[in-house]
PDB file of N, CA and C in Angstrom:
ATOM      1  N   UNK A   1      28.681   7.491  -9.120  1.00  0.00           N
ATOM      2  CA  UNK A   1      29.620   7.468 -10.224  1.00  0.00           C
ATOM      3  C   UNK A   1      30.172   8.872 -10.444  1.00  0.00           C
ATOM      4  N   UNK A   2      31.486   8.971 -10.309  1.00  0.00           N
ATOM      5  CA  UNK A   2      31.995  10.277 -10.870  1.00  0.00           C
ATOM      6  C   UNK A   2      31.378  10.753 -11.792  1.00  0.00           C
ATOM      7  N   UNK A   3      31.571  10.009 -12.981  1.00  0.00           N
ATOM      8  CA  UNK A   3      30.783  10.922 -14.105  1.00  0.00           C
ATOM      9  C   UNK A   3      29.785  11.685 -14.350  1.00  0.00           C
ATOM     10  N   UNK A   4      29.064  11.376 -13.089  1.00  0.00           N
ATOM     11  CA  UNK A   4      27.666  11.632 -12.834  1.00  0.00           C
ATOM     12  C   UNK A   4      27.662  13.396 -11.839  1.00  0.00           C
ATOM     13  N   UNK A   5      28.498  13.449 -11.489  1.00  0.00           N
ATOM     14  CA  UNK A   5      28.799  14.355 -10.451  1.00  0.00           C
ATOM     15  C   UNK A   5      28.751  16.116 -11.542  1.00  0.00           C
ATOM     16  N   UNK A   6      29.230  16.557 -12.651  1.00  0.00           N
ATOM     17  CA  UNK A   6      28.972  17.442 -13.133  1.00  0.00           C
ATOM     18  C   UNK A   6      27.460  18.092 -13.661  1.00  0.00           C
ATOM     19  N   UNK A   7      26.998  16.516 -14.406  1.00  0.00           N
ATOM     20  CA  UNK A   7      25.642  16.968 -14.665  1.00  0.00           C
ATOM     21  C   UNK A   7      24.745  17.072 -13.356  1.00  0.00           C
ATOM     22  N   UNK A   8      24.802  15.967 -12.663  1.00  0.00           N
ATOM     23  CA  UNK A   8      23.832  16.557 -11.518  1.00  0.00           C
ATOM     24  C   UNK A   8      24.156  17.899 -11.322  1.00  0.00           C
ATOM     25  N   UNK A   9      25.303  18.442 -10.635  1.00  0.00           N
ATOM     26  CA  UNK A   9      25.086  19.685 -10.204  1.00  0.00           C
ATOM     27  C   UNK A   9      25.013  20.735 -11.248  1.00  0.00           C
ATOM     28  N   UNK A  10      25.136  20.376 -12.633  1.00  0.00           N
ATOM     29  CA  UNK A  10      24.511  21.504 -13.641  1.00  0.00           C
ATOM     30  C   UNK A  10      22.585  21.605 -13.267  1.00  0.00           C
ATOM     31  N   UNK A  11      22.129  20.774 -13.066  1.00  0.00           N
ATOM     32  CA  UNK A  11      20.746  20.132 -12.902  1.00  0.00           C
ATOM     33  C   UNK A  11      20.125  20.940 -11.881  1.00  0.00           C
ATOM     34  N   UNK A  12      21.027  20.799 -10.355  1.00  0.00           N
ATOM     35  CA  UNK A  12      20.597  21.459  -9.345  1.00  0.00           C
ATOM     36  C   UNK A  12      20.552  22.944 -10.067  1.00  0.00           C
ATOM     37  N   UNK A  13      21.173  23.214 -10.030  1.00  0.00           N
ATOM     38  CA  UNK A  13      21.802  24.376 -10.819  1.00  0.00           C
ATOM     39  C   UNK A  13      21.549  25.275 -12.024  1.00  0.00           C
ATOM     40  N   UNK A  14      20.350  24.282 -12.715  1.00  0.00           N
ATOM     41  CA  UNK A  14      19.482  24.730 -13.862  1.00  0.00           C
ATOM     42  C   UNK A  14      19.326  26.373 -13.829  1.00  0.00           C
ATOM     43  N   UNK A  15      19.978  27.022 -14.819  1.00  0.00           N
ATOM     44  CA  UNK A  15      19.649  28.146 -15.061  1.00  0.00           C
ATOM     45  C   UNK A  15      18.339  28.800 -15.716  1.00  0.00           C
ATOM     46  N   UNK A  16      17.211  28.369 -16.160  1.00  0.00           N
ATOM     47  CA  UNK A  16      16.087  27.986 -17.070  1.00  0.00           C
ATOM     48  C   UNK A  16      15.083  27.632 -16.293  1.00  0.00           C
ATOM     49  N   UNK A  17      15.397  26.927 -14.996  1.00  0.00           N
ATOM     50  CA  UNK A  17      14.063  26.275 -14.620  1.00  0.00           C
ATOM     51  C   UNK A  17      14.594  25.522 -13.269  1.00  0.00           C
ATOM     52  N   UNK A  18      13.821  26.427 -12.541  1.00  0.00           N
ATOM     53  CA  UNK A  18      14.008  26.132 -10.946  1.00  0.00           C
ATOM     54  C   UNK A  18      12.832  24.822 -10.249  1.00  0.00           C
ATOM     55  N   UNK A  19      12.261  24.408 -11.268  1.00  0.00           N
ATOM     56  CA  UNK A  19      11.351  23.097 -10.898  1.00  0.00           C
ATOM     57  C   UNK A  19      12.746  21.881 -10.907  1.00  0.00           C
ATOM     58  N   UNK A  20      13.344  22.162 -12.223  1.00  0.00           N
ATOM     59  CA  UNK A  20      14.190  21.439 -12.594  1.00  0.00           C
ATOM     60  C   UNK A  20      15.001  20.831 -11.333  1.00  0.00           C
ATOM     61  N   UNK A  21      16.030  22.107 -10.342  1.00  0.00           N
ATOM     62  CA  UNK A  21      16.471  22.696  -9.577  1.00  0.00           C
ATOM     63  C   UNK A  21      15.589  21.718  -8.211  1.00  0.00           C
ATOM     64  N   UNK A  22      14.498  22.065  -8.284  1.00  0.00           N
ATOM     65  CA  UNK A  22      13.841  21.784  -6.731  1.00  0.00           C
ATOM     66  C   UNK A  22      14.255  20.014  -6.898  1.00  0.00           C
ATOM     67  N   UNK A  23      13.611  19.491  -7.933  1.00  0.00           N
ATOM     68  CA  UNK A  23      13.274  18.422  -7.840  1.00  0.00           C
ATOM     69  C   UNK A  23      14.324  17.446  -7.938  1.00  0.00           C
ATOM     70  N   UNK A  24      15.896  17.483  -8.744  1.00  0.00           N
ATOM     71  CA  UNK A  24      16.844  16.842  -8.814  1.00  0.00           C
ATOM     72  C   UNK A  24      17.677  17.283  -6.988  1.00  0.00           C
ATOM     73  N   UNK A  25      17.713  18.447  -6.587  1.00  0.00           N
ATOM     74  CA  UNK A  25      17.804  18.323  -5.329  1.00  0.00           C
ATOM     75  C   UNK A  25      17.241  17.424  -4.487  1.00  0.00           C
ATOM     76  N   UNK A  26      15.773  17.317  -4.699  1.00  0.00           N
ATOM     77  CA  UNK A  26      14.768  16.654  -3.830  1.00  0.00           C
ATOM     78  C   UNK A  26      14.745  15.193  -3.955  1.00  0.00           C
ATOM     79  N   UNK A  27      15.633  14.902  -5.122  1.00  0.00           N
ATOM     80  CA  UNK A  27      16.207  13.348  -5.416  1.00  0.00           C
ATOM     81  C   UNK A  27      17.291  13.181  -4.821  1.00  0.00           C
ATOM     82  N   UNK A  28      18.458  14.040  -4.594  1.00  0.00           N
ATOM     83  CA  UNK A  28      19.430  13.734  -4.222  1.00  0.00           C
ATOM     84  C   UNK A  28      19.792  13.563  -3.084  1.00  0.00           C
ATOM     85  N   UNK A  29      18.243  13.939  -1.984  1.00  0.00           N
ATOM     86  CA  UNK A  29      18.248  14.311  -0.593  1.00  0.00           C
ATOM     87  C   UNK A  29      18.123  12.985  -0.325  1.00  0.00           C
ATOM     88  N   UNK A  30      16.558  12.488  -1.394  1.00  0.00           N
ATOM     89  CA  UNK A  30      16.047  11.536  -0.687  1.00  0.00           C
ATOM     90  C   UNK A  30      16.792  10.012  -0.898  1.00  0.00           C
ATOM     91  N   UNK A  31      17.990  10.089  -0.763  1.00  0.00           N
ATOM     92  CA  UNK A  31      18.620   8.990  -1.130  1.00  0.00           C
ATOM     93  C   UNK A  31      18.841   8.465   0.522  1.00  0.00           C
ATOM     94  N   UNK A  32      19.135  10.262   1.022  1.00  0.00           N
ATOM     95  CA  UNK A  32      19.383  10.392   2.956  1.00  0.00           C
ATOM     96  C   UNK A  32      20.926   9.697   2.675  1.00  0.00           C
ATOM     97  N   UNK A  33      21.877  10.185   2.295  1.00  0.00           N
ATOM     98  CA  UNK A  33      23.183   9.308   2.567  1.00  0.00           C
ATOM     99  C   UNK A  33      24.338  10.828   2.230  1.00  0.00           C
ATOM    100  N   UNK A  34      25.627   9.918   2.297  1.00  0.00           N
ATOM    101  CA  UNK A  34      26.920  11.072   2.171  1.00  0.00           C
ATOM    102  C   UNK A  34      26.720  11.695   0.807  1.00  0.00           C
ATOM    103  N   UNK A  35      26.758  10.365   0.267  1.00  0.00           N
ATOM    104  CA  UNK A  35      26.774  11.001  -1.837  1.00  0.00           C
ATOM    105  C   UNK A  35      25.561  12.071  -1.991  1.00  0.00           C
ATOM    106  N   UNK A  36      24.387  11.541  -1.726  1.00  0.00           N
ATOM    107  CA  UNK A  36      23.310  12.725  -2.130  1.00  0.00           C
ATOM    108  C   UNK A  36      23.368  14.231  -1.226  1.00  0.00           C
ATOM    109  N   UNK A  37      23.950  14.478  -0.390  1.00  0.00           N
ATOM    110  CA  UNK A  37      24.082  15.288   1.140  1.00  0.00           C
ATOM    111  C   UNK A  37      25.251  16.041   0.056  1.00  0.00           C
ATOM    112  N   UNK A  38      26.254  15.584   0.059  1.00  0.00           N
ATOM    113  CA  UNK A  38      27.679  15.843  -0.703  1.00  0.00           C
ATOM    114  C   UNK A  38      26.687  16.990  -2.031  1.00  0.00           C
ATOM    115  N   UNK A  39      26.305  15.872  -2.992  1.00  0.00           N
ATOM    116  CA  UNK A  39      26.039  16.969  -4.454  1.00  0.00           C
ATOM    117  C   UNK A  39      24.880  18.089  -3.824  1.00  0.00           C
ATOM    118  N   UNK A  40      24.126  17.820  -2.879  1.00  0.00           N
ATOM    119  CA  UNK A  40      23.494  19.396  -2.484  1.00  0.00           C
ATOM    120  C   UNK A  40      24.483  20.075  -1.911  1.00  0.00           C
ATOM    121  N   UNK A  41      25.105  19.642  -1.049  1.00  0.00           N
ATOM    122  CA  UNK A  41      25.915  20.725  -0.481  1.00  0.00           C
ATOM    123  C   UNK A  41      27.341  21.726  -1.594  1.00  0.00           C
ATOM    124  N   UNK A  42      27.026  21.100  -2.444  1.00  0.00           N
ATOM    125  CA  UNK A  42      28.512  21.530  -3.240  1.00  0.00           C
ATOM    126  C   UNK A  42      27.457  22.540  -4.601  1.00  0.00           C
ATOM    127  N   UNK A  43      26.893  22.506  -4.586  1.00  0.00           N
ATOM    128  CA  UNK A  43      25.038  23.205  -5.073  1.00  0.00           C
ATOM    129  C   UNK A  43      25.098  24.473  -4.131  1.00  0.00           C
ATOM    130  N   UNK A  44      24.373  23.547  -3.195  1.00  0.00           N
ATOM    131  CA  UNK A  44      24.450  25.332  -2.141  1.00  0.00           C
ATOM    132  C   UNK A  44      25.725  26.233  -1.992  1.00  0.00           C
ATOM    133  N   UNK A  45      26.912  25.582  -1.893  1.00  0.00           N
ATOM    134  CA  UNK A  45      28.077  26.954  -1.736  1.00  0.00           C
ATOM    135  C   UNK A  45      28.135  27.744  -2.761  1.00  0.00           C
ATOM    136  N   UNK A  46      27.175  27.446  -4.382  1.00  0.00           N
ATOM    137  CA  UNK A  46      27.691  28.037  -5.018  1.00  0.00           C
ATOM    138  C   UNK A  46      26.300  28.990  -6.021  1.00  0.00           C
ATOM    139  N   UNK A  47      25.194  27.896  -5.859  1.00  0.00           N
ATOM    140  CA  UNK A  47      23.826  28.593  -5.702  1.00  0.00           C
ATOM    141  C   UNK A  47      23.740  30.080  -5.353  1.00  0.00           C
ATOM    142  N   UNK A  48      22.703  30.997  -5.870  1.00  0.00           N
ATOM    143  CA  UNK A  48      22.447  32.016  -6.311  1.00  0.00           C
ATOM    144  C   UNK A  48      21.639  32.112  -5.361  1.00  0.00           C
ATOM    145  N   UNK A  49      20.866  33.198  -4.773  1.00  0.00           N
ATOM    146  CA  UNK A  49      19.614  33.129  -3.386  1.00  0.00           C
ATOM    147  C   UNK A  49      18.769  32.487  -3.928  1.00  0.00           C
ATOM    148  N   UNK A  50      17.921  32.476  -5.458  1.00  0.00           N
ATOM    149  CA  UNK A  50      16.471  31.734  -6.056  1.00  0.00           C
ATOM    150  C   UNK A  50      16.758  30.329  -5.923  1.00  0.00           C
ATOM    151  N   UNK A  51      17.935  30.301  -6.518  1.00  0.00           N
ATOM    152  CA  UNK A  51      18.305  28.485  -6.052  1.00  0.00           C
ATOM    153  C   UNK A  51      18.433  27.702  -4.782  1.00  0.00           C
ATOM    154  N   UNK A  52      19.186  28.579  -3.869  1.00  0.00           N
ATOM    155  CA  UNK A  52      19.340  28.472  -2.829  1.00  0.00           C
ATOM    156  C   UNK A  52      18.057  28.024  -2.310  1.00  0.00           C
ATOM    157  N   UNK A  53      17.189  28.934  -2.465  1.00  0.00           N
ATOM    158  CA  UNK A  53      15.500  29.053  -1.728  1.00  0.00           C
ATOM    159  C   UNK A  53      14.814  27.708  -2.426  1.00  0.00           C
ATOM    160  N   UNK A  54      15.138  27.264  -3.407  1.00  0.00           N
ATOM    161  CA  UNK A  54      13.993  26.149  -4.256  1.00  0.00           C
ATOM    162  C   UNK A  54      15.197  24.817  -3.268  1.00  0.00           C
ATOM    163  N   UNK A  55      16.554  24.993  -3.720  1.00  0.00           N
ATOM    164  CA  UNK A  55      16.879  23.941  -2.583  1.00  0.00           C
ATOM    165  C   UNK A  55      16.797  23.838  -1.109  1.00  0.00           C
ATOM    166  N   UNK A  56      16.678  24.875  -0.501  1.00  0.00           N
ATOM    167  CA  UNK A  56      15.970  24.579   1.060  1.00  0.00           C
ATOM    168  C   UNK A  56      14.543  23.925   0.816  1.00  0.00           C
ATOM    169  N   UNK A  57      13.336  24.293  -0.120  1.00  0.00           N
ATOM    170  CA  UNK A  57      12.279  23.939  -0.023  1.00  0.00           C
ATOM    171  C   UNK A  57      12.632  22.370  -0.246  1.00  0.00           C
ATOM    172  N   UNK A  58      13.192  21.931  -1.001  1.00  0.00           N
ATOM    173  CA  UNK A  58      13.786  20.718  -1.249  1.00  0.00           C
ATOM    174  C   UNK A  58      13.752  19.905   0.203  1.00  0.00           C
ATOM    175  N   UNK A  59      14.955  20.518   0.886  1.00  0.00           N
ATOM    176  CA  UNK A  59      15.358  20.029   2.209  1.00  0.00           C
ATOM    177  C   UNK A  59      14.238  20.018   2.897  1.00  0.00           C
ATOM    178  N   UNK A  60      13.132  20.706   3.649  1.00  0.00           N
ATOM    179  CA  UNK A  60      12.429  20.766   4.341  1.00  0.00           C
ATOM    180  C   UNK A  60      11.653  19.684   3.822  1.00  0.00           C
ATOM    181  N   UNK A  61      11.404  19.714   2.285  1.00  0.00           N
ATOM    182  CA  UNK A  61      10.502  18.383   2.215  1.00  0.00           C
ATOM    183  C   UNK A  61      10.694  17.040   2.523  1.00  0.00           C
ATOM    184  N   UNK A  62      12.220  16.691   2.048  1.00  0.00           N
ATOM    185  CA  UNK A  62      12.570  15.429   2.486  1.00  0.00           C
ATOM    186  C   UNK A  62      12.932  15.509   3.892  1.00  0.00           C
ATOM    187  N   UNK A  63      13.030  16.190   4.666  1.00  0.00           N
ATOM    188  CA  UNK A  63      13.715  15.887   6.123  1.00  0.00           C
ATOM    189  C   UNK A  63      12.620  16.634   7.203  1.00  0.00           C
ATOM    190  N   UNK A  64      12.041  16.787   6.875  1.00  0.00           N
ATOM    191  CA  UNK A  64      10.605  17.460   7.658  1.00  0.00           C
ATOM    192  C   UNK A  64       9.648  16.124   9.118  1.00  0.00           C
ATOM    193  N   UNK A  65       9.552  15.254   8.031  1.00  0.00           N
ATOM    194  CA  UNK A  65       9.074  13.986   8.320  1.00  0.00           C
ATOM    195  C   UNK A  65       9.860  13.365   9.926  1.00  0.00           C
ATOM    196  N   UNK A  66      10.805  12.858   9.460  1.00  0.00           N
ATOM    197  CA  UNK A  66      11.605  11.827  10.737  1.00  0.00           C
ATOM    198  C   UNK A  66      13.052  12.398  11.333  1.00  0.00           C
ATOM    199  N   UNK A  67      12.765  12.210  12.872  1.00  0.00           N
ATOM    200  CA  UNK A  67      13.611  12.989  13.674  1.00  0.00           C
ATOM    201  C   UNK A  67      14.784  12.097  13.202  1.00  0.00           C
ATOM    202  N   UNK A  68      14.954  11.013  12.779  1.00  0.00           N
ATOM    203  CA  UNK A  68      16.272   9.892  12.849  1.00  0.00           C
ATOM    204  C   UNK A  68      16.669  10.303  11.094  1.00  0.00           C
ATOM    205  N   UNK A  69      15.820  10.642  10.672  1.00  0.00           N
ATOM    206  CA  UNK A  69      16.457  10.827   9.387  1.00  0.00           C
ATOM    207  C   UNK A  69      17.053  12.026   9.207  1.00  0.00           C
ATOM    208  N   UNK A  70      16.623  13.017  10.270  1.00  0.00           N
ATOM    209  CA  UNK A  70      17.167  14.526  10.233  1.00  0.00           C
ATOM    210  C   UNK A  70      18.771  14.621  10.809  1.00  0.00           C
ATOM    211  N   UNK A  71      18.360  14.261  12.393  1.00  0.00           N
ATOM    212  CA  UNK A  71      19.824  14.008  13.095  1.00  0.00           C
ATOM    213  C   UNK A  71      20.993  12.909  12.276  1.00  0.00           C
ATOM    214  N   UNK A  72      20.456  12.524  11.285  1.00  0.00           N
ATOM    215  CA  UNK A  72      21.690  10.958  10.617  1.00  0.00           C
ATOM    216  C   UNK A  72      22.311  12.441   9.297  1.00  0.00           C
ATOM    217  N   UNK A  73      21.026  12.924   8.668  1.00  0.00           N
ATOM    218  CA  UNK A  73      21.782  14.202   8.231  1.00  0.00           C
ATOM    219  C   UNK A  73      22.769  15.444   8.846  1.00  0.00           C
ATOM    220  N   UNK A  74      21.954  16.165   9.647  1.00  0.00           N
ATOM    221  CA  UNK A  74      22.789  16.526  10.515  1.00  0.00           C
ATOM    222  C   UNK A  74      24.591  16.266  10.765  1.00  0.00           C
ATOM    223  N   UNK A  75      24.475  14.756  11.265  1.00  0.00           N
ATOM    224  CA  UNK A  75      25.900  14.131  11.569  1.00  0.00           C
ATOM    225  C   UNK A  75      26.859  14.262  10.659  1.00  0.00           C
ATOM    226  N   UNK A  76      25.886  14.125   9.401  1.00  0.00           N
ATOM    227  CA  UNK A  76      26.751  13.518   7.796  1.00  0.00           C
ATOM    228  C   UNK A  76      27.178  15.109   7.309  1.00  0.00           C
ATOM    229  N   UNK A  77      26.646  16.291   7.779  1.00  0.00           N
ATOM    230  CA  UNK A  77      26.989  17.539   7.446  1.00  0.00           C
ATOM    231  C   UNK A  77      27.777  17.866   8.241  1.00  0.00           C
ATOM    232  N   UNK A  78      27.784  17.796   9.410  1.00  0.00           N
ATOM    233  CA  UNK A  78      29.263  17.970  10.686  1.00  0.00           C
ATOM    234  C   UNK A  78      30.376  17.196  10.058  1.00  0.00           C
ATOM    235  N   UNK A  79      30.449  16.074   9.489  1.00  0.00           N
ATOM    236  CA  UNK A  79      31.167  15.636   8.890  1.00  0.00           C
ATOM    237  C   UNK A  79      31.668  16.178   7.913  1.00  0.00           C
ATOM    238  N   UNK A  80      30.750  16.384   6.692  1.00  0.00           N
ATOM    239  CA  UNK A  80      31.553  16.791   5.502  1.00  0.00           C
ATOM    240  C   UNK A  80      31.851  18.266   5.571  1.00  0.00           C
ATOM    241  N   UNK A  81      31.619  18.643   6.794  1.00  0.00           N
ATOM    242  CA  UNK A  81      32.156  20.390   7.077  1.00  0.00           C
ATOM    243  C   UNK A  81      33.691  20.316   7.315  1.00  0.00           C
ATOM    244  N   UNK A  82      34.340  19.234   7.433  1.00  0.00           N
ATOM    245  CA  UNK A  82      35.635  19.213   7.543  1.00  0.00           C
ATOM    246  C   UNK A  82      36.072  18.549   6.226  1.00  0.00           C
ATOM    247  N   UNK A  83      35.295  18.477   4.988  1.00  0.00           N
ATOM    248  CA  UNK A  83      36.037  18.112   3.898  1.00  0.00           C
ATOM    249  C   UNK A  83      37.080  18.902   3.271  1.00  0.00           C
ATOM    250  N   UNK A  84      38.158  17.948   2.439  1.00  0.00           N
ATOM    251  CA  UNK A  84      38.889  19.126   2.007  1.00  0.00           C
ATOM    252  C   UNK A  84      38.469  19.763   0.921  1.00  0.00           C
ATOM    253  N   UNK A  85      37.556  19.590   0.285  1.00  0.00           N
ATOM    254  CA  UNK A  85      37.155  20.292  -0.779  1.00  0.00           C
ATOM    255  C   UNK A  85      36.420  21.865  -0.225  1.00  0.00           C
ATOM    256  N   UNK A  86      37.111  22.639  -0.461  1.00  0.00           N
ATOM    257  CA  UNK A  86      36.461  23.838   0.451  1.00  0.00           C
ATOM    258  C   UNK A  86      34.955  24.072  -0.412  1.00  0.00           C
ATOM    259  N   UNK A  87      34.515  23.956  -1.765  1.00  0.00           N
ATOM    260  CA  UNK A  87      32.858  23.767  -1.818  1.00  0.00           C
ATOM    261  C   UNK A  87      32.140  23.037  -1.115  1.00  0.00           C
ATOM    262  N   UNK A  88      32.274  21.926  -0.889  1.00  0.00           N
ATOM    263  CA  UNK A  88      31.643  20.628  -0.385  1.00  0.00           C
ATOM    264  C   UNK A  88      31.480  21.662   1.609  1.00  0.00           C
ATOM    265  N   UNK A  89      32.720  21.887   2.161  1.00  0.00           N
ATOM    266  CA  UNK A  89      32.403  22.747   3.069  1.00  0.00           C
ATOM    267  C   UNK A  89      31.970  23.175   3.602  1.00  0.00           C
ATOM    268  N   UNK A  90      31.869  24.689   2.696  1.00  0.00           N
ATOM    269  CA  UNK A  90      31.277  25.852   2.273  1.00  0.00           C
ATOM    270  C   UNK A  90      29.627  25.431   2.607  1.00  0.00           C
ATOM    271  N   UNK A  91      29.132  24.200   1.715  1.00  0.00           N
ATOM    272  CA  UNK A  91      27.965  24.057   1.768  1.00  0.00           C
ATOM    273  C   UNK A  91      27.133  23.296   2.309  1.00  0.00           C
ATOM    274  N   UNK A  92      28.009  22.245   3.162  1.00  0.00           N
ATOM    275  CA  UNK A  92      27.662  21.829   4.497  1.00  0.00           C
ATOM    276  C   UNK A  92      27.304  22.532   5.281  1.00  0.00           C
ATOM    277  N   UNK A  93      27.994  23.789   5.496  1.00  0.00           N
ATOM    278  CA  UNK A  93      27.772  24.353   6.323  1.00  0.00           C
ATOM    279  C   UNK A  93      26.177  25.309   6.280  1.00  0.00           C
ATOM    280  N   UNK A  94      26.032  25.562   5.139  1.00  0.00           N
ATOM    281  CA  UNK A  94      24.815  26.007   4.362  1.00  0.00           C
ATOM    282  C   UNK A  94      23.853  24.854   4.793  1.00  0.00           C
ATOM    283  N   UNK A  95      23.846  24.185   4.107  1.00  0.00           N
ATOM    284  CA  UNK A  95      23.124  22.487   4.492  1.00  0.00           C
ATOM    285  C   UNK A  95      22.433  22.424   5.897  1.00  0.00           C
ATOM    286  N   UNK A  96      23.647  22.753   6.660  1.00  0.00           N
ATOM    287  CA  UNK A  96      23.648  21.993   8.194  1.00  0.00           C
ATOM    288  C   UNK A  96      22.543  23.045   8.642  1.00  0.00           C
ATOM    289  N   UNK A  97      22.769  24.791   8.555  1.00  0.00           N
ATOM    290  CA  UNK A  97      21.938  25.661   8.401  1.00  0.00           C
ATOM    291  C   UNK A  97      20.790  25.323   8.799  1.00  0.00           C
ATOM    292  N   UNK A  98      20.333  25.178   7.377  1.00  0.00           N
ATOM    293  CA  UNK A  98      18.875  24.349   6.623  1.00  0.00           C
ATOM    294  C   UNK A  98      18.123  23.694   7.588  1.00  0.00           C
ATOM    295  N   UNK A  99      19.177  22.356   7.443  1.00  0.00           N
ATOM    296  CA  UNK A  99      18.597  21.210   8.419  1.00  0.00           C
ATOM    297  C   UNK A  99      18.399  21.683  10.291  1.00  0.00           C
ATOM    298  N   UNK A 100      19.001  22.663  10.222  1.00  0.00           N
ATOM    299  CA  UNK A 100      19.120  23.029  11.843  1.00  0.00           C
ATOM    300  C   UNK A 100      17.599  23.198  12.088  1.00  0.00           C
ATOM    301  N   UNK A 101      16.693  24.112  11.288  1.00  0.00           N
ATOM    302  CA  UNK A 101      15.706  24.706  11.083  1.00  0.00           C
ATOM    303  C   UNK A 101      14.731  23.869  11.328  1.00  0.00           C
ATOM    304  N   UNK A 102      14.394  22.822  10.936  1.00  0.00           N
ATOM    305  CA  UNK A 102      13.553  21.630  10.766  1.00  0.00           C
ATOM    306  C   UNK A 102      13.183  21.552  12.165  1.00  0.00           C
ATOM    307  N   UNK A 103      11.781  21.493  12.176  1.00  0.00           N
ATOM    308  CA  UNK A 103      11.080  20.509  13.567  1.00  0.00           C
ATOM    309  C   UNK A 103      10.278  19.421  12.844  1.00  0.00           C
ATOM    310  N   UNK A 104      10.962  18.235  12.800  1.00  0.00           N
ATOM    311  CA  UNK A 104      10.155  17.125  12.572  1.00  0.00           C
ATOM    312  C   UNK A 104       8.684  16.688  12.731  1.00  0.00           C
ATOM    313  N   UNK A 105       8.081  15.944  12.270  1.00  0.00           N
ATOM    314  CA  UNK A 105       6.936  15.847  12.598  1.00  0.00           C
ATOM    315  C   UNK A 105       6.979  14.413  13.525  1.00  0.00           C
ATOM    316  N   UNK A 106       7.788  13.478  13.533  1.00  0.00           N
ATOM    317  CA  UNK A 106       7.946  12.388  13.972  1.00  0.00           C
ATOM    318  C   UNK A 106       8.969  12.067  14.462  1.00  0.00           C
ATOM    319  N   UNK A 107       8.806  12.285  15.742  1.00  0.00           N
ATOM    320  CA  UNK A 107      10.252  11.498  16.854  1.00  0.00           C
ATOM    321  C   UNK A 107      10.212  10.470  17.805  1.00  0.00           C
ATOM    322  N   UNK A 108      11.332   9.974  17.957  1.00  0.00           N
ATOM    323  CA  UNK A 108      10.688   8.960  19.005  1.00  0.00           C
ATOM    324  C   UNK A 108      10.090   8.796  20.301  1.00  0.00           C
ATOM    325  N   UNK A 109       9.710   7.509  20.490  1.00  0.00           N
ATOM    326  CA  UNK A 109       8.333   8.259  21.794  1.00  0.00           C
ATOM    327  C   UNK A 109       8.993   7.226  23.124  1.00  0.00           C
TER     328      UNK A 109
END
């Protein structure tokens, strides 16, 4: 829901409280789709380094796990790296970063 799109990223974004920060990230990951990928990435272009750092820990937690859930992210960040919204971008590209980093614990055999 649009409407929904300011407060989340005030949330990620919590100036007060970086639990706040980790954990509405760490919801928005684990949805694994465009919409939740989208409000972190538009977070990270604009995130501060402390934020930045509580949302990577974020990322590593949800995408740590499964090689198919990493590479389906991955794709969805190559993608929205050509959005026109130059935040959304910006922080794909940040995102994609992130996720590059990851060695799964589970791939296929």
């Amino acid at each position: 829901m649009q409407e929904a799109v300011e407060p989340l990223l005030r949330l990620v974004l919590d100036p007060g409280d970086t639990f706040v920060t980790r954990r509405t990230a760490e919801g928005l990951l684990r949805r694994k789709d465009r919409v939740g990928l989208t409000m972190v990435a538009s977070a990270l272009a604009v995130a501060n380094d402390n934020h930045a750092d509580w949302i990577h820990t974020a990322i590593v937690d949800v995408f740590r796990i499964s090689s198919d859930d990493l590479d389906e992210a991955l794709r969805l960040c190559e993608e929205m790296s050509g959005d026109t919204d130059d935040r959304v971008t910006r922080g794909a590209r940040r995102l994609h970063e992130s996720l590059a980093e990851i060695d799964p614990v589970l791939r296929p055999s």
